[in-house]
C-alpha atoms as a PDB file:
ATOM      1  CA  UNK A   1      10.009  89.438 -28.942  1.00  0.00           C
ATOM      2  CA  UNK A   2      12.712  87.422 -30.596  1.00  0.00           C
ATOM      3  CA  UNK A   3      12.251  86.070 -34.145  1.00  0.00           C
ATOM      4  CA  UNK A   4      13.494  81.897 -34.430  1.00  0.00           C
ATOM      5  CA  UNK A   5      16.576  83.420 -36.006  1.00  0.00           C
ATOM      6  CA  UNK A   6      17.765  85.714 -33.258  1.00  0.00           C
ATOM      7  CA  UNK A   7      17.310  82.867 -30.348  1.00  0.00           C
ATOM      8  CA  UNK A   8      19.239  80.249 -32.547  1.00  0.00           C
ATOM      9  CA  UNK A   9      22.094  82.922 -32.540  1.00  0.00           C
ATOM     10  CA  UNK A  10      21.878  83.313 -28.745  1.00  0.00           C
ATOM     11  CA  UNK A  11      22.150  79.862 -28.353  1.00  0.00           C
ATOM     12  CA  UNK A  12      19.114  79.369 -26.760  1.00  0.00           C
ATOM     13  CA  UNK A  13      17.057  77.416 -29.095  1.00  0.00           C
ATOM     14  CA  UNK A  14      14.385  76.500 -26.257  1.00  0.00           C
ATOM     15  CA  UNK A  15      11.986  75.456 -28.552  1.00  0.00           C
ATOM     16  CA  UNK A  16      14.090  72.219 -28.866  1.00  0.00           C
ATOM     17  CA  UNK A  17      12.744  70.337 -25.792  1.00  0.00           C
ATOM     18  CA  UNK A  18       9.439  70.621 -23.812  1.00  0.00           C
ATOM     19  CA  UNK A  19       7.749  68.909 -20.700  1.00  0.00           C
ATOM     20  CA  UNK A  20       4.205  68.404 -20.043  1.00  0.00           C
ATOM     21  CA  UNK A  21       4.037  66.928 -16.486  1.00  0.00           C
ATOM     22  CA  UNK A  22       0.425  67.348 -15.627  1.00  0.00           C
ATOM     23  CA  UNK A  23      -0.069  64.921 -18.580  1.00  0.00           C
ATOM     24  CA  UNK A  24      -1.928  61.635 -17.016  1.00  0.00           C
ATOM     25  CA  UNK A  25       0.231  59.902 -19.339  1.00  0.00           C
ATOM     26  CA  UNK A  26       3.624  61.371 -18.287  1.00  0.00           C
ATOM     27  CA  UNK A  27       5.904  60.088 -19.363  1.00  0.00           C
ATOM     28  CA  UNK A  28       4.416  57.630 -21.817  1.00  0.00           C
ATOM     29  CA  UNK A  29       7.425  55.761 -22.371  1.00  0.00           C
ATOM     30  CA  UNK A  30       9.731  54.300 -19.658  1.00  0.00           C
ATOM     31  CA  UNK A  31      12.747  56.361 -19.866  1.00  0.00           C
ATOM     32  CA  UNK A  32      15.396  56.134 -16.975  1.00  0.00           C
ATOM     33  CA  UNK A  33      15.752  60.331 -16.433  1.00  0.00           C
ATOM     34  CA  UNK A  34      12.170  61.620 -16.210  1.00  0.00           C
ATOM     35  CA  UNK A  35      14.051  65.061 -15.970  1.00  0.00           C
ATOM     36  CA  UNK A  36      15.061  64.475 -20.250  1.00  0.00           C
ATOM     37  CA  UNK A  37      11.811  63.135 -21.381  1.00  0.00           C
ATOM     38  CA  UNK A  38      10.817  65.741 -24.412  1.00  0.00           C
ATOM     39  CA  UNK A  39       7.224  65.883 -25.295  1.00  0.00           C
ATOM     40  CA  UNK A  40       7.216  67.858 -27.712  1.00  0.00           C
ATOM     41  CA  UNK A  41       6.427  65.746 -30.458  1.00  0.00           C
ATOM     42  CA  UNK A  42       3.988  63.366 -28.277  1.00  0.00           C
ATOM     43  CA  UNK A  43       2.743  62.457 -31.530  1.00  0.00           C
ATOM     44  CA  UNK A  44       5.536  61.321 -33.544  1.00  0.00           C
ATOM     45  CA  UNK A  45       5.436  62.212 -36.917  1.00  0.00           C
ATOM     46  CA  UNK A  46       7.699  59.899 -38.200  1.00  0.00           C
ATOM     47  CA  UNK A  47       5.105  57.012 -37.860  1.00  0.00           C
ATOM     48  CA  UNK A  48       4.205  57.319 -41.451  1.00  0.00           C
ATOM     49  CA  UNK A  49       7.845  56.388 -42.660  1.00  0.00           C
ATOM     50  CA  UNK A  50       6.890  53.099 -41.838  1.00  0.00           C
ATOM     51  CA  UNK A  51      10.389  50.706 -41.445  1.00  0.00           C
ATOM     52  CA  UNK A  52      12.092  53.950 -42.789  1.00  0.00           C
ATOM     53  CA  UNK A  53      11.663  55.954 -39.609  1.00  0.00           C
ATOM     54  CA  UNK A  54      14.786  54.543 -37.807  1.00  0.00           C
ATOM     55  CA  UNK A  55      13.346  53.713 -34.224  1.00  0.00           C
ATOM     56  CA  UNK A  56      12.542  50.828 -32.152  1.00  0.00           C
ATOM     57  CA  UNK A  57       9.368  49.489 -33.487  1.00  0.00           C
ATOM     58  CA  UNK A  58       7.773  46.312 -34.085  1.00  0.00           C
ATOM     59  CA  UNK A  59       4.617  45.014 -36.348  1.00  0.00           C
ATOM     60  CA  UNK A  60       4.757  41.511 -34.227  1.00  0.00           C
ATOM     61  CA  UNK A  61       1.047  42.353 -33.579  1.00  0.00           C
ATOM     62  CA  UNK A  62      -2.040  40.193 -34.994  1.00  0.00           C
ATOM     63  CA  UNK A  63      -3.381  42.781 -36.923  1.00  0.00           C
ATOM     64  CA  UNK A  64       0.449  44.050 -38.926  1.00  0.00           C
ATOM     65  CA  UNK A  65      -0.207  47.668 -36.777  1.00  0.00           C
ATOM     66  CA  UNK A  66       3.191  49.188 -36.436  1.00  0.00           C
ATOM     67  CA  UNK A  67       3.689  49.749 -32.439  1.00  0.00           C
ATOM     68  CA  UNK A  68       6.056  52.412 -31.380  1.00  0.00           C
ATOM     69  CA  UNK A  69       5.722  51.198 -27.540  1.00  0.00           C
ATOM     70  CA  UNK A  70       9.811  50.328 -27.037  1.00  0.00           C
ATOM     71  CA  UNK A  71      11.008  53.475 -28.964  1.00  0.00           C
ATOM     72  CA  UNK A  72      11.982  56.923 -27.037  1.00  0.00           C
ATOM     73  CA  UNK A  73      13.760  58.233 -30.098  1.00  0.00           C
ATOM     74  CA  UNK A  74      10.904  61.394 -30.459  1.00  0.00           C
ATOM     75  CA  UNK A  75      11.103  61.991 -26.331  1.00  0.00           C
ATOM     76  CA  UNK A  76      14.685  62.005 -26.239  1.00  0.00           C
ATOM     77  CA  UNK A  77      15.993  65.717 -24.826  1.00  0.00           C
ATOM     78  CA  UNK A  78      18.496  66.305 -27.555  1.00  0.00           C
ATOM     79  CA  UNK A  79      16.165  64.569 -30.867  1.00  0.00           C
ATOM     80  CA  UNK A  80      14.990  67.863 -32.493  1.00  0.00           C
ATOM     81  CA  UNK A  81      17.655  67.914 -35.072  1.00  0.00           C
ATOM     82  CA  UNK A  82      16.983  63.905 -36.026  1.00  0.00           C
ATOM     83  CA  UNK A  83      13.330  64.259 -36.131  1.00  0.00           C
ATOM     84  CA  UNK A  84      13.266  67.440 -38.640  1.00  0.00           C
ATOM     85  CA  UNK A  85      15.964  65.500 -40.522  1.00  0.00           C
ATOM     86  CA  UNK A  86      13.668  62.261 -41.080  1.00  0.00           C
ATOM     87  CA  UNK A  87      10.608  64.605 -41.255  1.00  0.00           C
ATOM     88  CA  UNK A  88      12.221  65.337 -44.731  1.00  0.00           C
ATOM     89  CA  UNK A  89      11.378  62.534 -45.970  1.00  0.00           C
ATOM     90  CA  UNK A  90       7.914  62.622 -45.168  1.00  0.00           C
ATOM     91  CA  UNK A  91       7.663  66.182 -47.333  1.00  0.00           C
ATOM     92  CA  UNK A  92       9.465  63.895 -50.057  1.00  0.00           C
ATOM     93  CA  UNK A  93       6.628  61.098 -49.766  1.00  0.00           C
ATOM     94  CA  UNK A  94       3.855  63.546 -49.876  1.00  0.00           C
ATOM     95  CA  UNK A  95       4.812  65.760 -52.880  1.00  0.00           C
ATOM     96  CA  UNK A  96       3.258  65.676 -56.243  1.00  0.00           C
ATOM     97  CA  UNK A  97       5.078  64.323 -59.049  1.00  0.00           C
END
């Protein structure tokens, strides 16, 4: 078995992009290529950056609840690298001072 070092060297780095098709909410977003829809963070985690998380997002809602419905940023097939970026700032946020 390969260690995360020696399949970044290959160039494989297949741990970048994942489909769950038997999903009853596949894809959960409209998205013109089902084909590059990434689920693998279904749940983004860059909902807790608030206005800082750089996607398409609104609070035009009744109750000020920040809906992620028109953004695709976490399910598109080439956002690994942005989403471990931003997730930086997250570890930032939560460290004690």
């Amino acid at each position: 078995m390969k260690n995360n070092n020696e399949s970044c060297k290959s160039g494989e780095e297949k741990f970048r992009f994942f489909q769950h098709k038997e999903c009853e909410f596949f894809p959960c977003h409209e998205i013109k290529d089902p084909e590059e829809f990434n689920c693998l963070f279904c749940f983004c985690p860059l909902y807790a950056l608030g206005d800082r998380c750089g996607g398409n997002f609104s609070y035009e809602n009744e109750k000020g609840i920040k809906d992620c419905s028109g953004c695709i940023i976490p399910h598109k097939k080439d956002s690994y690298g942005y989403m471990c970026e931003k997730t930086k700032l997250i570890c930032e946020m939560v460290k004690k001072k």
